[in-house]
C-alpha atoms as a PDB file:
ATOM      1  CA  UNK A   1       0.000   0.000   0.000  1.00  0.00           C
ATOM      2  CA  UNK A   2       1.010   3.490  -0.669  1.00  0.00           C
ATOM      3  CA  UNK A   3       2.166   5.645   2.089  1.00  0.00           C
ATOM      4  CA  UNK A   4      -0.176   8.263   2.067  1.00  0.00           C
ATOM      5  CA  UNK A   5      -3.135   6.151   1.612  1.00  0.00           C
ATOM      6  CA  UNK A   6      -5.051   3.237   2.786  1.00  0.00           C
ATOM      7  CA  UNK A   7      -6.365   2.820  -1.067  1.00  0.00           C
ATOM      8  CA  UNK A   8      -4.655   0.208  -3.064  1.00  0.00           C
ATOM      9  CA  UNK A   9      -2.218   1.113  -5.534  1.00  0.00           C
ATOM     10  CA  UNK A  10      -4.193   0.589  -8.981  1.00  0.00           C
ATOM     11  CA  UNK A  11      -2.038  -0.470 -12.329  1.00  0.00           C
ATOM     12  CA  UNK A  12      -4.196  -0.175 -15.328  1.00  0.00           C
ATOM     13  CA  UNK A  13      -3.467  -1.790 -18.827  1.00  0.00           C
ATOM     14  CA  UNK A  14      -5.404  -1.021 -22.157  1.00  0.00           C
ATOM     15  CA  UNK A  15      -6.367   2.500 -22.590  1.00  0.00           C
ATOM     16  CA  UNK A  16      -9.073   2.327 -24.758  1.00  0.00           C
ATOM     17  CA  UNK A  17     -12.553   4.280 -24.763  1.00  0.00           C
ATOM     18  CA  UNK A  18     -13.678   1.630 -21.843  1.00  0.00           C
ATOM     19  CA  UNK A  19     -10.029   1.680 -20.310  1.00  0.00           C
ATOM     20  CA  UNK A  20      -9.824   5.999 -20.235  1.00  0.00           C
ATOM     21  CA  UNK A  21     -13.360   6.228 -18.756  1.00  0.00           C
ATOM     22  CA  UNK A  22     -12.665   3.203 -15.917  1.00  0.00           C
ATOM     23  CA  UNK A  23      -8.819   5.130 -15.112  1.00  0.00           C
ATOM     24  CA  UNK A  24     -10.669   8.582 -14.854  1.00  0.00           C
ATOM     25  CA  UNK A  25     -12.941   7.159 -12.400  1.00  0.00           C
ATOM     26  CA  UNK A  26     -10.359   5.188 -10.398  1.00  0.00           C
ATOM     27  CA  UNK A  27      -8.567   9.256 -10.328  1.00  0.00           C
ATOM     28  CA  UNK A  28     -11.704  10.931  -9.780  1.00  0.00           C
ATOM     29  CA  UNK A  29     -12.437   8.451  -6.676  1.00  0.00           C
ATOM     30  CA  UNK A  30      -8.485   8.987  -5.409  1.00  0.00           C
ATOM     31  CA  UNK A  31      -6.924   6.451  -6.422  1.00  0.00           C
ATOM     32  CA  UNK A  32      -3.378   6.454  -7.680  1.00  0.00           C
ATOM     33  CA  UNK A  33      -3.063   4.519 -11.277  1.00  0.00           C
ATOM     34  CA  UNK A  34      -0.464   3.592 -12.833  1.00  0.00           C
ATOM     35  CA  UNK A  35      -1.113   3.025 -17.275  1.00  0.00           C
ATOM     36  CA  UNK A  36       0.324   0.933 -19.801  1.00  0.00           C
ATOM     37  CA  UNK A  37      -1.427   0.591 -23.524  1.00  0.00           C
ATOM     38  CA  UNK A  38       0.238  -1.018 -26.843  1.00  0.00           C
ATOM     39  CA  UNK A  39       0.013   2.670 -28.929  1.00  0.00           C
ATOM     40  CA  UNK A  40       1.109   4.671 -26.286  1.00  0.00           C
ATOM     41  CA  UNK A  41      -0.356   7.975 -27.983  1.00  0.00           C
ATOM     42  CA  UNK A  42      -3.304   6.923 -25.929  1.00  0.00           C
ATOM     43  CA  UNK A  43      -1.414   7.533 -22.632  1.00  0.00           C
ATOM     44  CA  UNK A  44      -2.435  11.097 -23.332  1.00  0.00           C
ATOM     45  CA  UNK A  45      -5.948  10.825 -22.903  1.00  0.00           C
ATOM     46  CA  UNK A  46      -5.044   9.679 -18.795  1.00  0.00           C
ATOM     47  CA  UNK A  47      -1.924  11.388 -18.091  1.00  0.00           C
ATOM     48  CA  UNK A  48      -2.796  14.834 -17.953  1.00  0.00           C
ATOM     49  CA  UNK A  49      -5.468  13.846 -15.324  1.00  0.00           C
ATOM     50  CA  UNK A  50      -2.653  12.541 -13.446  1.00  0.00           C
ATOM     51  CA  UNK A  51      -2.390   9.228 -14.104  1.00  0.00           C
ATOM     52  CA  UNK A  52       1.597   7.876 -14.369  1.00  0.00           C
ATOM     53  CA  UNK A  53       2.906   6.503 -17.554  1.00  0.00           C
ATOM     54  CA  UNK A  54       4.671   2.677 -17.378  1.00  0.00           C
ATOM     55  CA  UNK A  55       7.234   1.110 -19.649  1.00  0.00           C
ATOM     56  CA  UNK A  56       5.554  -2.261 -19.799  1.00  0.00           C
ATOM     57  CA  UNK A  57       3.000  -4.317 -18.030  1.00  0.00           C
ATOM     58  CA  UNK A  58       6.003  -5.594 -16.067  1.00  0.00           C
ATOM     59  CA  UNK A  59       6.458  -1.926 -14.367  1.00  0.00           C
ATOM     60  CA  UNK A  60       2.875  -1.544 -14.000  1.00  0.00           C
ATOM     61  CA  UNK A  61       2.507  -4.490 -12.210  1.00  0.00           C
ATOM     62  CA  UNK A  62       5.545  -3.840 -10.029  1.00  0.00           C
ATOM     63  CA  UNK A  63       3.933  -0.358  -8.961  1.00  0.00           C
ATOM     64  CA  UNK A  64       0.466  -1.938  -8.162  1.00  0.00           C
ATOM     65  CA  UNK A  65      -0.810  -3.833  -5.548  1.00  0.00           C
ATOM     66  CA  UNK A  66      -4.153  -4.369  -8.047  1.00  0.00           C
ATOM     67  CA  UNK A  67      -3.645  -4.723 -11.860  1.00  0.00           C
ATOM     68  CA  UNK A  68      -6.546  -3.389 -14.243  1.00  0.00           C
ATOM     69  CA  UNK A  69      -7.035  -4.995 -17.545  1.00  0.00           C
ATOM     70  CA  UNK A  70      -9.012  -3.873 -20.651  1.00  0.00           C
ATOM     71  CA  UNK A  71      -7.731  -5.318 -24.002  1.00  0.00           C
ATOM     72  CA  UNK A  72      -9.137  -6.227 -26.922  1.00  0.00           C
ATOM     73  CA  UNK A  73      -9.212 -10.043 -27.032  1.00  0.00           C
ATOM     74  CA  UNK A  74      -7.475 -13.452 -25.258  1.00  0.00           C
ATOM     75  CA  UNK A  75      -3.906 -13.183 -27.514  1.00  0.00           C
ATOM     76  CA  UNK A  76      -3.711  -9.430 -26.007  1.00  0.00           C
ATOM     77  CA  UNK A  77      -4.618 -10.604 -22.465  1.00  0.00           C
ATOM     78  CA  UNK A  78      -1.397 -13.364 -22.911  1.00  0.00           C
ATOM     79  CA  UNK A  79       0.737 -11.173 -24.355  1.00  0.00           C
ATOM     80  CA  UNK A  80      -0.022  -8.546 -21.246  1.00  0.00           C
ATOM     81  CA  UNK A  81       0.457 -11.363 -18.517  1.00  0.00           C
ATOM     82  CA  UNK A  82       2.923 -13.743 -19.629  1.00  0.00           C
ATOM     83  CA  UNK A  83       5.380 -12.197 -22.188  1.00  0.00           C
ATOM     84  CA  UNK A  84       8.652 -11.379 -21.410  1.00  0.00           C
ATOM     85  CA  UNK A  85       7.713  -7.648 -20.096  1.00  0.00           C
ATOM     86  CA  UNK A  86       4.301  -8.732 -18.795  1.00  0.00           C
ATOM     87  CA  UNK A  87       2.638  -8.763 -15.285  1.00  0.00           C
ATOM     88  CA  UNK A  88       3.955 -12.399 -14.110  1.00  0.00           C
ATOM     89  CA  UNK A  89       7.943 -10.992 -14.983  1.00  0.00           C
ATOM     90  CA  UNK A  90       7.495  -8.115 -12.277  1.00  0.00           C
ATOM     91  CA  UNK A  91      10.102  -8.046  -9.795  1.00  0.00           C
ATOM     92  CA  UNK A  92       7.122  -7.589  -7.296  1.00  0.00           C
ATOM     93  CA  UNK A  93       3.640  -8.447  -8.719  1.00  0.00           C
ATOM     94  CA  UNK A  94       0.230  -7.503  -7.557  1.00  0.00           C
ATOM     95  CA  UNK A  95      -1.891  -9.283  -5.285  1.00  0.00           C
ATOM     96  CA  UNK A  96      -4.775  -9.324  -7.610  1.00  0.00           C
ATOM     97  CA  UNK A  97      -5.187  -9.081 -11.415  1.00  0.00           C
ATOM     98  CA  UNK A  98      -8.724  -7.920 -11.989  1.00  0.00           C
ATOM     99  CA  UNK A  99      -9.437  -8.766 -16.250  1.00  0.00           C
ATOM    100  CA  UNK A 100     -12.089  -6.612 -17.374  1.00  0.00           C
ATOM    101  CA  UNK A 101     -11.880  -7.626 -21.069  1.00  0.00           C
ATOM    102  CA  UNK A 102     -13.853  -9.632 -23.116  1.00  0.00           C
ATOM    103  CA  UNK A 103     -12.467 -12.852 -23.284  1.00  0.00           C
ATOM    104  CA  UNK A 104     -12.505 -16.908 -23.957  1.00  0.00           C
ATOM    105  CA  UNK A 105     -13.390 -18.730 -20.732  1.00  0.00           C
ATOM    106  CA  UNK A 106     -10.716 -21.605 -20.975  1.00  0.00           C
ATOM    107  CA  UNK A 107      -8.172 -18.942 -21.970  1.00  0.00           C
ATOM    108  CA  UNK A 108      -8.501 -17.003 -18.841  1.00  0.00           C
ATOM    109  CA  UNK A 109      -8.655 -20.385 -16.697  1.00  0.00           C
ATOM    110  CA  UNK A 110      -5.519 -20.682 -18.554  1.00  0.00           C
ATOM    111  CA  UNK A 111      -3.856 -17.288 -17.684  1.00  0.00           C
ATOM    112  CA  UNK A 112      -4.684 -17.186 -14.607  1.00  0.00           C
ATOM    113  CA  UNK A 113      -3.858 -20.659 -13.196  1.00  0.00           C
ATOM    114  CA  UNK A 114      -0.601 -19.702 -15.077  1.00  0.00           C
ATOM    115  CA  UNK A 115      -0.338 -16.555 -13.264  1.00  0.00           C
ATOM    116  CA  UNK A 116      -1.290 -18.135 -10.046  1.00  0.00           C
ATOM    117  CA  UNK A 117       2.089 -20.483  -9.697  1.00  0.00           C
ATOM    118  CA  UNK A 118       4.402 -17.541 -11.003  1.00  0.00           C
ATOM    119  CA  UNK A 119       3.488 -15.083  -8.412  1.00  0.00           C
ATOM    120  CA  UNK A 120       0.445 -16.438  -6.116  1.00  0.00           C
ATOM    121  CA  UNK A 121      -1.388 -13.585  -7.524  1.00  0.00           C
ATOM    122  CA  UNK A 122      -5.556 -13.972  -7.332  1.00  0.00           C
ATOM    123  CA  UNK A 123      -7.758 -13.365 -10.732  1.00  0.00           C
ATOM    124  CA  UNK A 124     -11.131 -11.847 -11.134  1.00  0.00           C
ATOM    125  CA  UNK A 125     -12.501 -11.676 -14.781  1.00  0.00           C
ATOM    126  CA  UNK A 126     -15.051  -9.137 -14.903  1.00  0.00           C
ATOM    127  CA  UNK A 127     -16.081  -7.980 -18.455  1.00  0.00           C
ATOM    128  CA  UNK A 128     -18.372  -5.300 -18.737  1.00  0.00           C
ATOM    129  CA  UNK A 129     -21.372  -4.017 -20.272  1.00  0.00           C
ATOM    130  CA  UNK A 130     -22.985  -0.084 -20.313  1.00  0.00           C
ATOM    131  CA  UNK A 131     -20.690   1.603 -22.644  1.00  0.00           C
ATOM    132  CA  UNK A 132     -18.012   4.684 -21.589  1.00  0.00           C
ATOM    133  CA  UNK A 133     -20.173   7.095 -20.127  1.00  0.00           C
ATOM    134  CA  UNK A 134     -21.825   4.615 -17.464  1.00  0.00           C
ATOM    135  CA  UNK A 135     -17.871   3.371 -17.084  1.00  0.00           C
ATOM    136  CA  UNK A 136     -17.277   6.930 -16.284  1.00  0.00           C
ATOM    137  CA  UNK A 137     -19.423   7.383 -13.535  1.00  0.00           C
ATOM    138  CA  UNK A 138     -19.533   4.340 -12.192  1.00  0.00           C
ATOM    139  CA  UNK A 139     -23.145   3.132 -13.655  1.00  0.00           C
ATOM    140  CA  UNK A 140     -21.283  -0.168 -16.080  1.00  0.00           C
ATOM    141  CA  UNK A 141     -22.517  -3.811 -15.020  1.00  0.00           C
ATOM    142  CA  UNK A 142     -19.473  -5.915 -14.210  1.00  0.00           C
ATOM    143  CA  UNK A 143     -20.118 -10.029 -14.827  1.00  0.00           C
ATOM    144  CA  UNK A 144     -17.344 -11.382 -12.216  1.00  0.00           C
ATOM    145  CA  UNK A 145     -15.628 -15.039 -12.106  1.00  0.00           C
ATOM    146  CA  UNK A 146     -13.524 -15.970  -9.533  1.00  0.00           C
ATOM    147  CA  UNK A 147     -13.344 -17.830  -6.090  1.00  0.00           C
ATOM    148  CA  UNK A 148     -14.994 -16.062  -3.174  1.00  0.00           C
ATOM    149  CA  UNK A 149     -12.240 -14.856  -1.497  1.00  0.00           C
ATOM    150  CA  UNK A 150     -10.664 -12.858  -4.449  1.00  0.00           C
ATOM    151  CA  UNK A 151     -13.997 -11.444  -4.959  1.00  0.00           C
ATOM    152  CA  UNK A 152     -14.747 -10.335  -1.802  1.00  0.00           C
ATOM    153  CA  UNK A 153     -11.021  -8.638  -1.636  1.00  0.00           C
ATOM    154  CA  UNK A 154     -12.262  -7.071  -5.424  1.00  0.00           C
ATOM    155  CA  UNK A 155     -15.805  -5.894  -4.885  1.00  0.00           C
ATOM    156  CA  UNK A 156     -15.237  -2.974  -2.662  1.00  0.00           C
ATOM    157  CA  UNK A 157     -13.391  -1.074  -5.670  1.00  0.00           C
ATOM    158  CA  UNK A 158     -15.696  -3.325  -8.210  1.00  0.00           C
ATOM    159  CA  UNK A 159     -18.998  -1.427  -6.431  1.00  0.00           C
ATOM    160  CA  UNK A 160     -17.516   2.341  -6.697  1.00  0.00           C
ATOM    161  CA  UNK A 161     -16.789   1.540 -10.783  1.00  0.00           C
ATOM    162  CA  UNK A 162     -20.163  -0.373 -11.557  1.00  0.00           C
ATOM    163  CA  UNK A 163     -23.860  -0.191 -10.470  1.00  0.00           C
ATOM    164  CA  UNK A 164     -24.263  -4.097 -10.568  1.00  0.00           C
ATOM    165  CA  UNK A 165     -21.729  -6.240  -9.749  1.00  0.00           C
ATOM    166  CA  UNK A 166     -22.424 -10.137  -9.610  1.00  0.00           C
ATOM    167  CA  UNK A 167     -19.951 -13.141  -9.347  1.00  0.00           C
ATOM    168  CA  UNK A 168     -21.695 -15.937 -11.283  1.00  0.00           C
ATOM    169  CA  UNK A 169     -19.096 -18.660 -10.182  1.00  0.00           C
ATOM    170  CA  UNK A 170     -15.256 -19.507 -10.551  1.00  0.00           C
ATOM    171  CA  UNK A 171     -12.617 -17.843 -12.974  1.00  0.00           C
ATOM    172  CA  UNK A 172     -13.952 -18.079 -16.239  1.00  0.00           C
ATOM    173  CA  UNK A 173     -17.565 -17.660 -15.360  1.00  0.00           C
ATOM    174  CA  UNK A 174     -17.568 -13.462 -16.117  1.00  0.00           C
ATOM    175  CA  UNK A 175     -17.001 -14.754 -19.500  1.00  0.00           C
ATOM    176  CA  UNK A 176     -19.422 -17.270 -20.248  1.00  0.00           C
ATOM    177  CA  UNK A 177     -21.963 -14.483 -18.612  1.00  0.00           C
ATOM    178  CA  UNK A 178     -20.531 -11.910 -21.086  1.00  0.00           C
ATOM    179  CA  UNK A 179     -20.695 -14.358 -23.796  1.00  0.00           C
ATOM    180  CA  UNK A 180     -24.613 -14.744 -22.794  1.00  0.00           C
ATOM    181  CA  UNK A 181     -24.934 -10.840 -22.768  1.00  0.00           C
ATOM    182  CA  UNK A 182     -23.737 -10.659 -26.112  1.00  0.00           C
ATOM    183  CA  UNK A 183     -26.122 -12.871 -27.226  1.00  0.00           C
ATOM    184  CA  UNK A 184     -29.085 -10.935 -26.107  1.00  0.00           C
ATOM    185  CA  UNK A 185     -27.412  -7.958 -26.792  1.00  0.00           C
ATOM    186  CA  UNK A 186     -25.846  -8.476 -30.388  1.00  0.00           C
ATOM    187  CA  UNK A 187     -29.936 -10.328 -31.239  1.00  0.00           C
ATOM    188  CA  UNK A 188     -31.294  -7.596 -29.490  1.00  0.00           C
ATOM    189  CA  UNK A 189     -29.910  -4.934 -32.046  1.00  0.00           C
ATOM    190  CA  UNK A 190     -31.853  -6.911 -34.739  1.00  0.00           C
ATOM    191  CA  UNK A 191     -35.041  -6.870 -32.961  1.00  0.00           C
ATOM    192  CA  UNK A 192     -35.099  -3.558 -32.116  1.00  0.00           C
ATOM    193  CA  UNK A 193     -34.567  -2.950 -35.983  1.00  0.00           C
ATOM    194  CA  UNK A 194     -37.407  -4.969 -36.698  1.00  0.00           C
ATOM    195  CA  UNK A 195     -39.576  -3.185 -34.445  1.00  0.00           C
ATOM    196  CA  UNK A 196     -38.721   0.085 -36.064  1.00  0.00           C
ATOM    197  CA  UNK A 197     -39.395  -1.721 -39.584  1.00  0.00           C
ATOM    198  CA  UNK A 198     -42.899  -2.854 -38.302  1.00  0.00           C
ATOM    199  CA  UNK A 199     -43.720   0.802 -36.702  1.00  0.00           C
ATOM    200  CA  UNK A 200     -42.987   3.044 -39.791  1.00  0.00           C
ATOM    201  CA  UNK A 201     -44.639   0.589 -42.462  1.00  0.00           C
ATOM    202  CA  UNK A 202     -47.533   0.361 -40.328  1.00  0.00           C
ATOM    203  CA  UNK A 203     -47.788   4.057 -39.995  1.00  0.00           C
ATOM    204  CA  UNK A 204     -48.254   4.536 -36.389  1.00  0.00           C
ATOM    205  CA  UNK A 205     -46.292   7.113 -34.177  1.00  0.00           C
ATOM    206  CA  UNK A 206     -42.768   5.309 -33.932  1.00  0.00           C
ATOM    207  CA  UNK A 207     -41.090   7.578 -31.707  1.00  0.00           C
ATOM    208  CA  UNK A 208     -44.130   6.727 -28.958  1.00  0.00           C
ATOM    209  CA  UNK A 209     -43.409   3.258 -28.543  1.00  0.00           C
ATOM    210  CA  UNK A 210     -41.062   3.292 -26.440  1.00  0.00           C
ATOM    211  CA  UNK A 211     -43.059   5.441 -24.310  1.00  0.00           C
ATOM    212  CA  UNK A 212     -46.574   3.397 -25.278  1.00  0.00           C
ATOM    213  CA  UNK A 213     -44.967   0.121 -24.138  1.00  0.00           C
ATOM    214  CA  UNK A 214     -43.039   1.340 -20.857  1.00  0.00           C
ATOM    215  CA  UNK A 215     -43.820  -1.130 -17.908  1.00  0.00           C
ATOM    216  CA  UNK A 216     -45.408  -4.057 -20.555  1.00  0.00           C
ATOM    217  CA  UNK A 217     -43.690  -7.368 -21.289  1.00  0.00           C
ATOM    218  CA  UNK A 218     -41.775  -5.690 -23.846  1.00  0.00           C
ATOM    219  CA  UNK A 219     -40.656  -3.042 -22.170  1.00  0.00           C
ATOM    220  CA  UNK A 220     -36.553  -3.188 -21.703  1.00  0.00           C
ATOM    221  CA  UNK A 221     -33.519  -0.944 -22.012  1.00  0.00           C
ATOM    222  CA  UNK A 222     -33.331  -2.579 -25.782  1.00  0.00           C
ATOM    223  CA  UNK A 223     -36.323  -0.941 -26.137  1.00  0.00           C
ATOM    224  CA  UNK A 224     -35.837   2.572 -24.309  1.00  0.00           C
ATOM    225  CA  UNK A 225     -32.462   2.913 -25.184  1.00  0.00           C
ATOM    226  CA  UNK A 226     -31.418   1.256 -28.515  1.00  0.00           C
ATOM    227  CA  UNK A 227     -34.627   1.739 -30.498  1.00  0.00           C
ATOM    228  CA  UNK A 228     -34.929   5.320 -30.104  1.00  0.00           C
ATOM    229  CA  UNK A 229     -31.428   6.014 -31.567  1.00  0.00           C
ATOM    230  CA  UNK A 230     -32.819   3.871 -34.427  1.00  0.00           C
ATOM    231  CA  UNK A 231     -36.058   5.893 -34.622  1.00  0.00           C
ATOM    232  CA  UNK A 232     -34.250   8.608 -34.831  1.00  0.00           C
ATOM    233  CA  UNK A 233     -30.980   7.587 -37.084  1.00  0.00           C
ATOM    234  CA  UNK A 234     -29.008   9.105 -34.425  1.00  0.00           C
ATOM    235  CA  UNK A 235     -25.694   6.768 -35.179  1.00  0.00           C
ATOM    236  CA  UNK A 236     -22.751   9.495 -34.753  1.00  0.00           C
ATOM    237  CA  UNK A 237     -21.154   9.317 -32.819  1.00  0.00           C
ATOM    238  CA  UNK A 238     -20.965   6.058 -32.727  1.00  0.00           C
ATOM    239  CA  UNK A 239     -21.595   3.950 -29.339  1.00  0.00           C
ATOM    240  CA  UNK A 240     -19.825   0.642 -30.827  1.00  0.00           C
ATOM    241  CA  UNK A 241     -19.234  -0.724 -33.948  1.00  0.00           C
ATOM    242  CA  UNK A 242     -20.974  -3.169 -35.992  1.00  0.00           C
ATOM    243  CA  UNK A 243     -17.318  -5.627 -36.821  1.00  0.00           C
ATOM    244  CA  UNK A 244     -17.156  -5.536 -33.248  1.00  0.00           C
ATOM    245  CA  UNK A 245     -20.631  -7.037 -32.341  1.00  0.00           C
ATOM    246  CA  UNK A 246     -20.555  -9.406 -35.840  1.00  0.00           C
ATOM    247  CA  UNK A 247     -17.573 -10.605 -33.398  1.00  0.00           C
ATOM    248  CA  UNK A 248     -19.400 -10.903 -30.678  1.00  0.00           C
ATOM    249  CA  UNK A 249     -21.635 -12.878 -32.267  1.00  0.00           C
ATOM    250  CA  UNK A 250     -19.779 -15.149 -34.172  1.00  0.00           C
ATOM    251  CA  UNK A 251     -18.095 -15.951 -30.206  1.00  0.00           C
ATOM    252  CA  UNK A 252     -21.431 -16.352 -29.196  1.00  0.00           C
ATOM    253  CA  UNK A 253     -22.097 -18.950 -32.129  1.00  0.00           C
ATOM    254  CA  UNK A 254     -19.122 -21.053 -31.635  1.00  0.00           C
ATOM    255  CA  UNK A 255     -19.365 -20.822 -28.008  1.00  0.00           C
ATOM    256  CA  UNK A 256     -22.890 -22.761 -28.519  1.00  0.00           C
ATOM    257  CA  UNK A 257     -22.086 -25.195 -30.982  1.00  0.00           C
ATOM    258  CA  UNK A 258     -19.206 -26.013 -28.496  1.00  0.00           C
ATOM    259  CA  UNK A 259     -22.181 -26.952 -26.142  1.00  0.00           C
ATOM    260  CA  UNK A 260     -24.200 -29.040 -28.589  1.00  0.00           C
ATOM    261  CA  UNK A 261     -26.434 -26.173 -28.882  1.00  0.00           C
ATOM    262  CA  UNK A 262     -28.357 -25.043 -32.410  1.00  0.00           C
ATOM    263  CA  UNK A 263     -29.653 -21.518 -31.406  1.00  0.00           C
ATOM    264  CA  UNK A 264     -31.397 -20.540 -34.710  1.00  0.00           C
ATOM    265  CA  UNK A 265     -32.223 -16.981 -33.701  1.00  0.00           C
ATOM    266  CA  UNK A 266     -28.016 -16.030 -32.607  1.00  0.00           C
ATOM    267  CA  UNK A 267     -27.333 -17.995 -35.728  1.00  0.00           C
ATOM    268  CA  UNK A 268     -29.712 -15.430 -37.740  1.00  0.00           C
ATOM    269  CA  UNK A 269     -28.274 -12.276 -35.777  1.00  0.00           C
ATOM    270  CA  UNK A 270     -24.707 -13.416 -37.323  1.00  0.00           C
ATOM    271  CA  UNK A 271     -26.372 -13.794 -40.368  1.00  0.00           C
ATOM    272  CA  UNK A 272     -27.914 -10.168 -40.281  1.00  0.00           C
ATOM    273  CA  UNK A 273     -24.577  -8.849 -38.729  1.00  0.00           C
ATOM    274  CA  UNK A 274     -22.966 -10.318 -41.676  1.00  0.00           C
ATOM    275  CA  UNK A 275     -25.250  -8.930 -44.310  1.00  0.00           C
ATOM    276  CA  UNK A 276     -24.936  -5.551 -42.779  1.00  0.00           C
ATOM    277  CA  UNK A 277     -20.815  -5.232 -42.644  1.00  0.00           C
ATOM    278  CA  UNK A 278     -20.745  -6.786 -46.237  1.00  0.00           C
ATOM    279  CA  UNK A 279     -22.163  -3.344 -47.222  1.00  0.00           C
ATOM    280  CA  UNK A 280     -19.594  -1.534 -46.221  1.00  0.00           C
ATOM    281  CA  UNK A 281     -20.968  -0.752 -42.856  1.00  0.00           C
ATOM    282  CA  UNK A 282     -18.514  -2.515 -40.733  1.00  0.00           C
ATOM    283  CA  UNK A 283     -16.843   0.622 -38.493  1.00  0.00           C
ATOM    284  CA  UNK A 284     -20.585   1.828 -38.041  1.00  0.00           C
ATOM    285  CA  UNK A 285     -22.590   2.000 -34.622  1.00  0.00           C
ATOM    286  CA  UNK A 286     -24.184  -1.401 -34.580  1.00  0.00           C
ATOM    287  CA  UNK A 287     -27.639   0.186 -33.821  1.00  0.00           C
ATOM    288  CA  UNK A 288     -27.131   1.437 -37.768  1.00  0.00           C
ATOM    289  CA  UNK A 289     -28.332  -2.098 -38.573  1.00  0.00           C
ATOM    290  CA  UNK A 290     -31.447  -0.638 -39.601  1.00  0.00           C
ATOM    291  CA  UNK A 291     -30.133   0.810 -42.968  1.00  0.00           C
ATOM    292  CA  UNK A 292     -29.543  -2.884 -43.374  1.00  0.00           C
ATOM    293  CA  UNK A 293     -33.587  -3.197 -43.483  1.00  0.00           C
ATOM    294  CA  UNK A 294     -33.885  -0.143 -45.349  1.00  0.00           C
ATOM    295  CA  UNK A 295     -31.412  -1.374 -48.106  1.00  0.00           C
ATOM    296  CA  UNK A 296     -33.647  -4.148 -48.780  1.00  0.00           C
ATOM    297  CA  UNK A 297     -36.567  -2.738 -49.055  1.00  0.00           C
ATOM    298  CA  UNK A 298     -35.295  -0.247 -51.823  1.00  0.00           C
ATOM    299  CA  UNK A 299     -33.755  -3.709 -53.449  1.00  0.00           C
ATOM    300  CA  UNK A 300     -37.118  -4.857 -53.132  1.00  0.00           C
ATOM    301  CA  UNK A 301     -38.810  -1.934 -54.344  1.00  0.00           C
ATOM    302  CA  UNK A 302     -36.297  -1.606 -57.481  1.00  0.00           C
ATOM    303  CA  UNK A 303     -37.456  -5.251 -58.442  1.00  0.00           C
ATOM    304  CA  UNK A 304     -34.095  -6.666 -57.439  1.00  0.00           C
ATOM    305  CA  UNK A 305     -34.102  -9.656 -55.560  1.00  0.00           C
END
């Protein structure tokens, strides 16, 4: 611990849009946080609020008694753990490496059991869902894996950076939930599209359903949140992007077929998701899968098939 305060010493690696608005919280709430990201132009968007710039996830780690992950994918979570100038080569690791990016479930068994015999250190994977701004003031969902004790050492700093956080069972289980949230998620999306479809053909008020349907069985934040930026074609700038959730889903697919599972409506998401990026569409918000909709129906109306 730091001599000036009781709080934990915080090492955070991966500044992306979810990393910058988790280490502005962490400085907002007093914490000192130590950064480390591949491009290191993005050091700039923490620094200046006082956050300290690391070499490598090795000198992160050594200046933290927690380490903070949020990287893109399992080879990037590796690479920040176990390579030569990762966490496990610190002189002095953390205690705890909490993983809040979006990863495979075996993988992060993997890494962490892996982790666990270099140094001793503990692993919570937490991915995330909510989106920078709710990251930013601590609103974000966190889906937590882990054994008991680790999370019950995590959670107090876990509950001042998310609104909901829930261990759903050993490491590896934040992923499968994440996995699970993409699914209804990444679906979701296509729905809401639908919906919109069904609204404006029919020529009812569109922008009222939400509001119409508040507190029904279909009421849900896919509905109050997502379908209004569809309603409105209000896509820059954008929330996520739609190669990112075509992904998703594609994880989501495998991840069932791994199970014996035939989920025809994922399997028709990916499908969609596909359709949609094939148009050129794939660095647009994913909500933007309506144009997909509306694409077809001027193929349709042009006689094309």
């Amino acid at each position: 611990m730091s001599a000036t305060t009781a709080l934990p010493r915080i090492g955070f690696i991966g500044i992306g849009i979810m990393g910058e608005a988790m280490v502005r919280r962490l400085l907002d709430l007093g914490y000192s946080v130590t950064v480390w990201n591949l491009e290191p132009e993005r050091l700039g968007t923490v620094v200046p609020q006082g956050a300290v710039a690391a070499r490598s996830p090795a000198d992160v780690a050594a200046a933290s008694d927690i380490v903070m992950l949020c990287v893109l994918h399992m080879a990037a979570v590796e690479r920040c753990i176990l390579a030569e100038d990762g966490v496990a080569a610190a002189g002095r690791g953390p205690t705890m490496v909490i993983d809040f990016s979006t990863a495979d479930p075996e993988g992060t068994r993997q890494v962490a059991a892996k982790l666990a015999s270099l140094t001793g250190a503990g692993w919570i994977d937490a991915p995330v869902s909510g989106g920078p701004q709710l990251a930013r003031t601590g609103g974000m969902t966190v889906m937590a894996g882990g054994s008991e004790a680790d999370f019950a050492k995590a959670k107090p700093i876990l509950d001042q950076m998310a609104g909901n956080v829930t261990l759903m069972g050993p490491v590896g289980a934040g992923q499968t939930t994440k996995i699970i949230n993409q699914a209804i998620v990444g679906t979701g999306y296509v729905v809401m599209a639908e919906a919109l479809m069904l609204a404006e053909a029919a020529g009812i008020d569109a922008a009222r359903l939400p509001q119409c349907l508040a507190g029904g069985h279909a009421d849900s934040s896919l509905l109050q949140r997502l379908y209004p930026q569809m309603q409105q074609r209000a896509f820059e700038p954008p929330s996520s992007y739609a190669r990112q959730l075509l992904k998703d889903l594609k994880a989501v697919s495998a991840f069932s077929r791994d199970l014996g599972l035939d989920l025809k409506v994922i399997e028709e998401g990916v499908q969609r998701y596909k359709d949609y990026v094939a148009l050129g569409h794939e660095m647009t918000d994913s909500a933007a899968v309506v144009k997909l909709y509306e694409h077809d129906a001027a193929q349709r109306a042009a006689g094309k098939p």
